[in-house]
Each structure stands twice: as C-alpha cells, then as structure tokens.
Protein backbone atom coordinates (compact mmCIF):
# COMPACT_ATOMS: atom_id res chain seq x y z
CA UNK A 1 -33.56 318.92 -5.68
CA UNK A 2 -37.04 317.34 -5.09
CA UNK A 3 -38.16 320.62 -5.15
CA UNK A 4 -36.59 321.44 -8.83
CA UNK A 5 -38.42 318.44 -9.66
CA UNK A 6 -41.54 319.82 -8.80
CA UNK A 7 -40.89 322.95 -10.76
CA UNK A 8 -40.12 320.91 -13.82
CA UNK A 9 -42.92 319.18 -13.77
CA UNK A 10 -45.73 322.01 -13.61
CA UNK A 11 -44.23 323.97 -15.88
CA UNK A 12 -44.02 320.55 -18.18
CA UNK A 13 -47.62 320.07 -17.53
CA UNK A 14 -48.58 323.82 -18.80
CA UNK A 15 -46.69 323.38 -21.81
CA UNK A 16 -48.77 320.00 -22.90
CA UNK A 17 -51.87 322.25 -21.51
CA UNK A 18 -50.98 325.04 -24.33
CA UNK A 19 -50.09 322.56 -26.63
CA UNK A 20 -53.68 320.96 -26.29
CA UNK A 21 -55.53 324.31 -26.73
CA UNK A 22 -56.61 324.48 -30.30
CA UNK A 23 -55.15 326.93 -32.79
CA UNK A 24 -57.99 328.48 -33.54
CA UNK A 25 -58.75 329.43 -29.52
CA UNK A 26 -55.19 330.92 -29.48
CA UNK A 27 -55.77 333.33 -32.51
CA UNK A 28 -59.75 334.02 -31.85
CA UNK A 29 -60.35 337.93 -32.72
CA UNK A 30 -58.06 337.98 -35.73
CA UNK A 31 -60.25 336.53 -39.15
CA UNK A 32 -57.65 335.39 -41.60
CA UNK A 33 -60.15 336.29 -44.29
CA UNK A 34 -61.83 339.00 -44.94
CA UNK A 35 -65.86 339.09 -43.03
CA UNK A 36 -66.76 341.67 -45.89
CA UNK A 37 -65.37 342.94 -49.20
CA UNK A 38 -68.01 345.50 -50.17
CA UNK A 39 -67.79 349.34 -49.10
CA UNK A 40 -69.73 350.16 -45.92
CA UNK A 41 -72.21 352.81 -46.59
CA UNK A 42 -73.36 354.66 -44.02
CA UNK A 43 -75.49 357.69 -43.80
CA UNK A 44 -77.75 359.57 -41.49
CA UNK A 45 -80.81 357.53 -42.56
CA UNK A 46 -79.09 354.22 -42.12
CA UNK A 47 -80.95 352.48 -38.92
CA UNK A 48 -79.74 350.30 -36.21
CA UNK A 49 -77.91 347.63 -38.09
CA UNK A 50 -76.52 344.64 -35.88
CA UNK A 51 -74.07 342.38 -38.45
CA UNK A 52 -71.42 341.35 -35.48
CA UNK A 53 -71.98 337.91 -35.93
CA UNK A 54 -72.02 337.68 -39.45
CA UNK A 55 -69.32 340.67 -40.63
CA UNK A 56 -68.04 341.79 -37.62
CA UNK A 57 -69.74 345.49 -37.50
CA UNK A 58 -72.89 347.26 -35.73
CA UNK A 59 -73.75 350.58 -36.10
CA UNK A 60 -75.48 352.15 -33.67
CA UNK A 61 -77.24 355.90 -34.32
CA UNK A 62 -77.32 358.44 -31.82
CA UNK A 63 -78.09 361.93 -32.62
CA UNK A 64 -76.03 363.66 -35.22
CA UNK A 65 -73.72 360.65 -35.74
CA UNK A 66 -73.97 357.00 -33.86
CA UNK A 67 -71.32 354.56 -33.13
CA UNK A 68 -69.81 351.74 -35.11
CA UNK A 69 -68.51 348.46 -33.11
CA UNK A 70 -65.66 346.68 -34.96
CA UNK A 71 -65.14 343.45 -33.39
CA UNK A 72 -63.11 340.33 -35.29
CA UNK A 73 -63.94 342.62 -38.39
CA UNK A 74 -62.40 342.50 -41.88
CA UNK A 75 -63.32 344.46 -44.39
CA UNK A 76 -61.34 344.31 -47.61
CA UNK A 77 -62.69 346.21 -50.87
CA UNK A 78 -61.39 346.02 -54.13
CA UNK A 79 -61.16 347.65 -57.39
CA UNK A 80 -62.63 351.85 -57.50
CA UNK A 81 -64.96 351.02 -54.63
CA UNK A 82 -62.23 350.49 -52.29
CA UNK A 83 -61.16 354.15 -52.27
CA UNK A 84 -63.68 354.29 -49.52
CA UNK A 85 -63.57 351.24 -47.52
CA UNK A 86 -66.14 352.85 -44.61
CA UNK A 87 -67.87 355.61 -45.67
CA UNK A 88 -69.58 357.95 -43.08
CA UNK A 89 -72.17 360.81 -45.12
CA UNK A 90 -74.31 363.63 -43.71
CA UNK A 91 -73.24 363.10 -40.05
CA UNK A 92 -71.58 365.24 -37.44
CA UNK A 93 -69.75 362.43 -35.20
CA UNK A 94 -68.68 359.14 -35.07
CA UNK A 95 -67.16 357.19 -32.29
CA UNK A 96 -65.13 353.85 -33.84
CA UNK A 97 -65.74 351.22 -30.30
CA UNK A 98 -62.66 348.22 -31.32
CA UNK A 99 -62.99 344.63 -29.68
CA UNK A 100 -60.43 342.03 -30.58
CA UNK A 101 -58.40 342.72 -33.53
CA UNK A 102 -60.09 344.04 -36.84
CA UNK A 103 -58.87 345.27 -40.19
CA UNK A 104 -59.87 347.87 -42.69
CA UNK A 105 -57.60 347.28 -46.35
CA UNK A 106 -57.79 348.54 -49.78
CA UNK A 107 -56.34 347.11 -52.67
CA UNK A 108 -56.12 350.63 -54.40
CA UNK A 109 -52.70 352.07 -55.08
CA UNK A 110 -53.61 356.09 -55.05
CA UNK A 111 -56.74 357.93 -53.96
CA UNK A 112 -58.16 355.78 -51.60
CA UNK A 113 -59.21 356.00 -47.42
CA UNK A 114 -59.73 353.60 -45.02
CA UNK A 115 -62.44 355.63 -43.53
CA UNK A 116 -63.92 358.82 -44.79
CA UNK A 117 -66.00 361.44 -43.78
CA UNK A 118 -66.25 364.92 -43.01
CA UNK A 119 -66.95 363.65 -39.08
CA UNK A 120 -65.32 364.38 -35.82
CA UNK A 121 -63.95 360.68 -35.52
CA UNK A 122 -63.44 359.25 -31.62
CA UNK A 123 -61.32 355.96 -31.33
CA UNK A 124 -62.26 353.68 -28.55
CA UNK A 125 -61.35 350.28 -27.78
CA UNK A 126 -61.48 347.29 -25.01
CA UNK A 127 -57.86 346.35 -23.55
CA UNK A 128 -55.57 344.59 -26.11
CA UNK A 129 -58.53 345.97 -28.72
CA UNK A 130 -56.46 346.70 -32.39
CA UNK A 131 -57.51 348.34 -35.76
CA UNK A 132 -55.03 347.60 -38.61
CA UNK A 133 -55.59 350.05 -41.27
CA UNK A 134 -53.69 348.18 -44.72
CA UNK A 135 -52.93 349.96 -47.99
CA UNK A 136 -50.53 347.64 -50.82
CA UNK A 137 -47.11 347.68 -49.04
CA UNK A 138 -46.08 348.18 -52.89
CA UNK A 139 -46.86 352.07 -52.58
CA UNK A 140 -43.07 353.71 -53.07
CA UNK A 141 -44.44 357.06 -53.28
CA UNK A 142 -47.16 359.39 -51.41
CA UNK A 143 -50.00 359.20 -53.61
CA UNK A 144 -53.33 359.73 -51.43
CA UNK A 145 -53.96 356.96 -49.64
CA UNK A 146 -54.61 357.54 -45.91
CA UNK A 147 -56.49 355.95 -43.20
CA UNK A 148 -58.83 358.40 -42.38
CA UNK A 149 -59.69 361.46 -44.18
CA UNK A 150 -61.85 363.32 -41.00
CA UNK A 151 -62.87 366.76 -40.22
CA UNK A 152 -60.88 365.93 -36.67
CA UNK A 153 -60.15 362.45 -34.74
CA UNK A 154 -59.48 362.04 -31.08
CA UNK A 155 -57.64 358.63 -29.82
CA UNK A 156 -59.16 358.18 -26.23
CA UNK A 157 -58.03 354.26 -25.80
CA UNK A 158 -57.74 351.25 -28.07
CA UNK A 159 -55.02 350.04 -30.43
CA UNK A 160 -54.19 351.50 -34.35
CA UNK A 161 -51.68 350.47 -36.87
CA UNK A 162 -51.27 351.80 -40.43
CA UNK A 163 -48.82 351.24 -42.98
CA UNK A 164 -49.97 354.22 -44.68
CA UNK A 165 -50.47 357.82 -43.75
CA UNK A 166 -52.43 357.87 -40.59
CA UNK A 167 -54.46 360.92 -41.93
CA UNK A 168 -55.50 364.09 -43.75
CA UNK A 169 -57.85 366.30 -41.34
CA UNK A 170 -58.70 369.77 -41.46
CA UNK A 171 -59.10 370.32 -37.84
CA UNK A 172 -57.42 369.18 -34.52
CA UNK A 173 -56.11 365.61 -33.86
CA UNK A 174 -55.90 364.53 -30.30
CA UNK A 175 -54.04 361.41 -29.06
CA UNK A 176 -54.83 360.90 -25.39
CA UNK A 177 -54.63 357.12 -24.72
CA UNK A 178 -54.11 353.96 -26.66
CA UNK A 179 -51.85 353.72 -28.88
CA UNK A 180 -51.16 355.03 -32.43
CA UNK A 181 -48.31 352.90 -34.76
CA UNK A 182 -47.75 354.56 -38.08
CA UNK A 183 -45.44 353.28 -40.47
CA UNK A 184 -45.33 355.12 -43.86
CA UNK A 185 -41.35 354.97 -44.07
CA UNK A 186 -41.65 352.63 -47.57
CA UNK A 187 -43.27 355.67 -48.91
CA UNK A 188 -40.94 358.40 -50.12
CA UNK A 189 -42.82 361.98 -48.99
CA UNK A 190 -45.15 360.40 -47.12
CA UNK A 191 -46.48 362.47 -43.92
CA UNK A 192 -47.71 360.47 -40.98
CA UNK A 193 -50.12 362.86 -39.43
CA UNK A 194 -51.49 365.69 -41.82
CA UNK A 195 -53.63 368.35 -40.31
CA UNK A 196 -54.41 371.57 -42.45
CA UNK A 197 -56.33 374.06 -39.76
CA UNK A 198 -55.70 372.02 -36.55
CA UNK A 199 -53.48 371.25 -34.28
CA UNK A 200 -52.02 367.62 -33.41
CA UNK A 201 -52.11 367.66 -29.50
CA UNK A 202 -50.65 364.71 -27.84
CA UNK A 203 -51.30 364.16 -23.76
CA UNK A 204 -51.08 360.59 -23.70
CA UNK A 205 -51.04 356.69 -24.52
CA UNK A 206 -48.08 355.86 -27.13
CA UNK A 207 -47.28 357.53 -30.38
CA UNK A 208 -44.71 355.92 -32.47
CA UNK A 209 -44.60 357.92 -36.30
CA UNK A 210 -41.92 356.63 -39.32
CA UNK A 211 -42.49 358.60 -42.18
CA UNK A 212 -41.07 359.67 -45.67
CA UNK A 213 -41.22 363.55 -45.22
CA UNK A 214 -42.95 364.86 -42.30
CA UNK A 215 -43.95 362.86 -38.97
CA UNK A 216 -46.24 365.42 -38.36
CA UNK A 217 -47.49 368.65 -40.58
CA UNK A 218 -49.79 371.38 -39.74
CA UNK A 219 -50.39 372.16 -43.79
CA UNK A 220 -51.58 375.95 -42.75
CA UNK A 221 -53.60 375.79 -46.36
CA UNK A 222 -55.73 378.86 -46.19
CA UNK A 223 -55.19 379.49 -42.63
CA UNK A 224 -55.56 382.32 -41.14
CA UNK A 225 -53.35 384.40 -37.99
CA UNK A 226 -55.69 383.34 -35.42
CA UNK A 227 -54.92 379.52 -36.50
CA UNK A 228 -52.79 377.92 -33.80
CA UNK A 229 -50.96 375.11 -36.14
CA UNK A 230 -49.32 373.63 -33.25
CA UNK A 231 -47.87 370.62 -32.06
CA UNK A 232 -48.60 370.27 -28.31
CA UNK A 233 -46.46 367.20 -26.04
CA UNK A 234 -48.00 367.35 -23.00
CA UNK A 235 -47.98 363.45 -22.49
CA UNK A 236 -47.44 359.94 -23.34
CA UNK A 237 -44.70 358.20 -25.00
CA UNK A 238 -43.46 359.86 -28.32
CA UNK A 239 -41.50 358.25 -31.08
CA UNK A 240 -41.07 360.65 -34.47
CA UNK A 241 -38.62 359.74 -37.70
CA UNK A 242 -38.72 360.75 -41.12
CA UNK A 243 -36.08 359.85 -43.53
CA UNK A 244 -37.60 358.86 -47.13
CA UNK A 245 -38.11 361.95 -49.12
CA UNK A 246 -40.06 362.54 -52.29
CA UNK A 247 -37.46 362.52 -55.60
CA UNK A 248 -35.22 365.34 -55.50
CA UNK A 249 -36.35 367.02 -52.14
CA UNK A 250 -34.72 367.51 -49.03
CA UNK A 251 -37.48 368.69 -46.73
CA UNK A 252 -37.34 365.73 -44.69
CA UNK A 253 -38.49 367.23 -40.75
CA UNK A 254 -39.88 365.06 -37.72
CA UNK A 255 -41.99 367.72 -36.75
CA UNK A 256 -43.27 370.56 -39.52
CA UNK A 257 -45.68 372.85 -37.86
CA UNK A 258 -46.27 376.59 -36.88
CA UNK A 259 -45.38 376.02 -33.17
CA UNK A 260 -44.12 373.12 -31.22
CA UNK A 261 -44.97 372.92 -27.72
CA UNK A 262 -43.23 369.72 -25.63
CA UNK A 263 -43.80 369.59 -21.84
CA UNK A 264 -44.00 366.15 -20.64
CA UNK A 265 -42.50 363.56 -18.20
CA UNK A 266 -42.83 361.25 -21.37
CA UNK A 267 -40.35 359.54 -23.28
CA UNK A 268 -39.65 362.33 -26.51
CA UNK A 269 -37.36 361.04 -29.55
CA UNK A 270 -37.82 363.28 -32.66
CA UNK A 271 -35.75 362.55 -35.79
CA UNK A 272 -35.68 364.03 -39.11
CA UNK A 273 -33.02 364.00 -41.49
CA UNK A 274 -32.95 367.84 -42.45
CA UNK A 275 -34.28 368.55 -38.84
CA UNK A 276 -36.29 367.11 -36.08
CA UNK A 277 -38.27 370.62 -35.29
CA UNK A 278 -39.06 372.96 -38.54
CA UNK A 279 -40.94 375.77 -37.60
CA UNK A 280 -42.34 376.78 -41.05
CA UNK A 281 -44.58 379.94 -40.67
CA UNK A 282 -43.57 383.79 -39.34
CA UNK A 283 -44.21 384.14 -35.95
CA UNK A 284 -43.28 380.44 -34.58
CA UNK A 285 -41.64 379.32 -31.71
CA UNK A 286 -40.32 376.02 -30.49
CA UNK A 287 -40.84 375.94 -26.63
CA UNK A 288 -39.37 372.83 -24.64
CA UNK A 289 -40.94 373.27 -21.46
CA UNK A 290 -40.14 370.44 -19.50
CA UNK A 291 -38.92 366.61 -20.41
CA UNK A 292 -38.46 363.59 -18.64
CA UNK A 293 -35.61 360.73 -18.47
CA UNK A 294 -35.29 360.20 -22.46
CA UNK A 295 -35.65 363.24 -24.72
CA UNK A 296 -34.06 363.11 -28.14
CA UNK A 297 -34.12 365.09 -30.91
CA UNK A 298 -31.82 365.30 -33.66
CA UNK A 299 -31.23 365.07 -37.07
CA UNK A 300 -28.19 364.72 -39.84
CA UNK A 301 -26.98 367.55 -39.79
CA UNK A 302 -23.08 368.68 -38.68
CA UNK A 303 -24.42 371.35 -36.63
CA UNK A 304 -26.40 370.21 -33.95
CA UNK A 305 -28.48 373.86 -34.04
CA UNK A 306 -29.75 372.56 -36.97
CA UNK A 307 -32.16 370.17 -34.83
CA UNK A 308 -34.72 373.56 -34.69
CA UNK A 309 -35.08 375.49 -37.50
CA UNK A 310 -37.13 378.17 -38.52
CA UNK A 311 -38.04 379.57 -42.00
CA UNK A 312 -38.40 383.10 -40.73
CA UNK A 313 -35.51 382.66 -38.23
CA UNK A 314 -35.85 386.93 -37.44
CA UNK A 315 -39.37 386.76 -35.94
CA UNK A 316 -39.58 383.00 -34.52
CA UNK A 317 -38.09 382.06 -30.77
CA UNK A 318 -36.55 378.81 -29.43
CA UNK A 319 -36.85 378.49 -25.69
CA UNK A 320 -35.45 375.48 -24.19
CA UNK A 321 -35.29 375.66 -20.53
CA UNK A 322 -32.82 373.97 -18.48
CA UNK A 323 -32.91 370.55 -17.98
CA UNK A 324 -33.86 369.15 -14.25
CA UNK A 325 -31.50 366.71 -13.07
CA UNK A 326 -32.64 366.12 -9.59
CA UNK A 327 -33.27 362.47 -10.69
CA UNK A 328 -30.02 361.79 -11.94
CA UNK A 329 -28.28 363.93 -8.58
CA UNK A 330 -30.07 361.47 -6.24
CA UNK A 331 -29.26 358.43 -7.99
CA UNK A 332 -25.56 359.30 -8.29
CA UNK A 333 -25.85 359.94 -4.57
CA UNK A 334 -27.72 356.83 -3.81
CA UNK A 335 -24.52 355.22 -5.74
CA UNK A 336 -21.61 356.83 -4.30
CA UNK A 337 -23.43 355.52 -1.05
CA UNK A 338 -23.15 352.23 -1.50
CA UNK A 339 -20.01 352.00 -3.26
CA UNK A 340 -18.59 353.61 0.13
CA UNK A 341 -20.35 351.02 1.87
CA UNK A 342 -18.96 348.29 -0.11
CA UNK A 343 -15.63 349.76 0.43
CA UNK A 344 -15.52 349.94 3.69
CA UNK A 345 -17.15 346.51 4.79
CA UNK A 346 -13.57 344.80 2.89
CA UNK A 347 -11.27 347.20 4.94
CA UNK A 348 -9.01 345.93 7.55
C-alpha cells in the first residue's frame, strides 16, 4: 500500500508539473498564423538570405541550386500569387532541410503549387520535423493544385502531409525515409503521386496514399520504350486507396503504372475500387517478389483476379511467387508447445 501511495503521488506531482508549463512551450514549432503571406521568389541570383527569426526561412546557395531551411514557417499566399507559394527559377537542385512543424497553403481553388520548379527537389528534416502542404479542403474535384510540381523529388527523412495531390513530376520520385501522408480522397479523380517519365520507387520510411483515382500513376505522356514507368516496393511501410472517381468514370486503381515491382519485408495494403494493380501499357508485368507479415491488395470486384489487371492482358505477365510462411510455421510450433505444456502440468 505505502508503496501505491508513493506512485500516486509522483505521478500527481507530474501532472501539476505539465499543467504549470505554459501553452505556448507545449505547442512551440507550430505558428498559428501565418510568418509570411507573400510568394517566395527565388532564383539563381538570389544571395544568402537568413529570415529564420523573422519568417521562418533561410536560403542557402550552393552551386546549381542551394538549400532552403523551413523551421516554425508559415507561408500563406492569397489571391493569383498564391498559385506559386515557393517558387524555385533557373536552378538545378534544391534540398527542402524541415525543423519543427511548418506550413506551405494556398487559398487558390485550381492551378496552383505549393512549391514549383523545374528542380530535382530533396526532402530533409530533424526528428519529429513536419511540412503540411494545405490547399481549400473545399476542392471536390481534381483541378491542378498539387504540392510540388518538380522535375523529380527524393524523401530522404523528415515529415510531409498534403491534403492535395502530393505531385506532378516528370522524372523519378524516390521515398526512402520519413514519412509521406497524402490525403486527396475529398477530391473526385484526384491522383496522389503523378509522375509522367519516371518512376515512383519506394525503399523506405512510411507511405500512406488516399486518393480519388489513382494512388500512384506513371502518366507515360510522350514516353518512349526505353522508359521504365515503374512502381518499385523495395521497402518501408505502404498504405495505397483510391475510391473517389471523377463524374462518370470508373478507372479508379491503387496503383496505375507500366510495371509494378513489390519486394519488401514491409507492411503492403493496396486498394482500388476497379483494381489495386492496373498495368496500363503493352509489355507490363506485375512481379510480387517477396512480402512480409501484412500484404493486401484488393479491390471491389467479385473476382478476386481482378486485383491485377492489364490493358494488353496477351503481352503483360503476373508473377507472384509463393508466399514464405516459415514465420507463421514456427510460431504455430512455438504454440502447440506450450499448449502441450499447459496440458500436461494439470494431468493426474
């Protein structure tokens, strides 16, 4: 008992600790209003610019791009300037460094990007570091409004969440760390990832896409044989769903690409109301390698085939290969084990 007491009263005496801390201390990193609402210009002649302190932002050039440091930054733009919110010009790369919790938003209902350029983007961030990219949650209908509009992006660590469509690249996207939290599923047609020339290649951190018609696309526009259009699972945690399609369409797939790759310990759950896997150019294949503990995919359909399908079904392959249940063998071992032992320590 005494020692019950004890318990009670340091946890009593953290509480009233908390309780003193100020509200402000507990949300520090997240600016309830906005540090800036005019675009961000920035070009190859714009110098070091340190604003941290007053906006939130520091840009930093290096060679044929620089870096820009988000950190308890919130921009929010308004009116036709906002289809831009950060605008990157005449540069090759940019590396986007996240501390605390920031937020890009436009007000603009069609035609707008969080950031823009025709840049190789590369997402970094501190631990816990966040990026909320914000569009009008009033948007019912895919109409050009994306977080990033990039030649190619690559996640390496850090925190994103968009209520929008993540992006419209031409070239690869690569998720390696981090995290990435997309949610475009208010939006009827709405693709989470769009890539036209690339590939989206995902080997780690945690992906988690809801979108209207696509999760992920490889558009293909103007590509050419030697394009590889993939989608490549090789790691990380993966979470896919689209169910919201445009007015009067059904081409509502988790995964629309020219190949489809998935070989990964990771957790896999792919969901699309037509189908989870559409394999939509000749030549595809679907090749499931490898999966760990929870794989799903699936869609609405009454023939459960009809989770992989292909548009030129003569000349694309589906190779799934069989499913290792070692794991699950030595477990159910490990159990029937014990429940023997249990049995026989109550036998006469």
């Amino acid at each position: 008992m005494k020692k019950r007491k004890q318990l009670m009263c340091m946890l009593l005496a953290a509480a009233m600790m908390l309780c003193a801390v100020p509200a402000s201390a507990l949300a520090e990193g997240a600016p309830a209003q906005p540090t800036r609402t005019e675009r961000l210009e920035i070009t190859k002649e714009t110098p070091f610019t340190d604003k941290l302190a007053a906006e939130g932002w520091k840009w930093e050039p290096s060679g044929d791009g620089g870096t820009l440091t988000l950190q308890n930054c919130y921009i929010r733009v308004t009116g036709p300037a906002s289809s831009g919110v950060v605008h990157f010009q005449d540069m090759e790369n940019v590396t986007v460094h996240l501390i605390r919790e920031n937020k890009l938003e436009t007000t603009r209902t069609s035609g707008a990007y969080l950031l823009h350029g025709n840049v190789d983007f590369r997402i970094t961030g501190e631990t816990g570091a966040r990026l909320d990219l914000a569009a009008p949650g009033s948007i019912a209908e895919s109409a050009g409004v994306y977080g990033f509009f990039a030649r190619s992006i690559t996640l390496l660590s850090g925190n994103v969440a968009c209520n929008t469509e993540f992006c419209l690249a031409d070239d690869d996207i690569n998720i390696q760390g981090g995290s990435l939290a997309v949610d475009a599923s208010h939006m009827a047609g709405s693709d989470g990832i769009c890539t036209n020339l690339g590939s989206v290649n995902i080997s780690g951190g945690t992906v988690n896409i809801h979108a209207g018609r696509s999760g992920i696309i490889t558009a293909g526009v103007g590509a050419s044989g030697s394009d590889e259009l993939a989608v490549n699972i090789t790691g990380g945690d993966v979470t896919i769903r689209a169910d919201n399609p445009s007015s009067g369409s059904s081409l509502i797939y988790g995964i629309r690409a020219k190949d489809v790759i998935i070989d990964t310990q990771g957790s896999v759950d792919i969901y699309g109301e037509k189908a989870a896997i559409y394999l939509n150019y000749e030549n595809s294949k679907a090749e499931i390698l490898n999966i760990g503990e929870f794989f799903s995919i699936f869609s609405e359909s009454a023939c459960a085939d009809d989770a992989i399908m292909a548009k030129f079904s003569d000349n694309s392959s589906v190779v799934i290969a069989p499913a290792d249940y070692s794991a699950v063998n030595a477990a159910e071992a490990q159990a029937k084990a014990l429940d023997a032992g249990i049995t026989r320590a109550f036998l006469p």
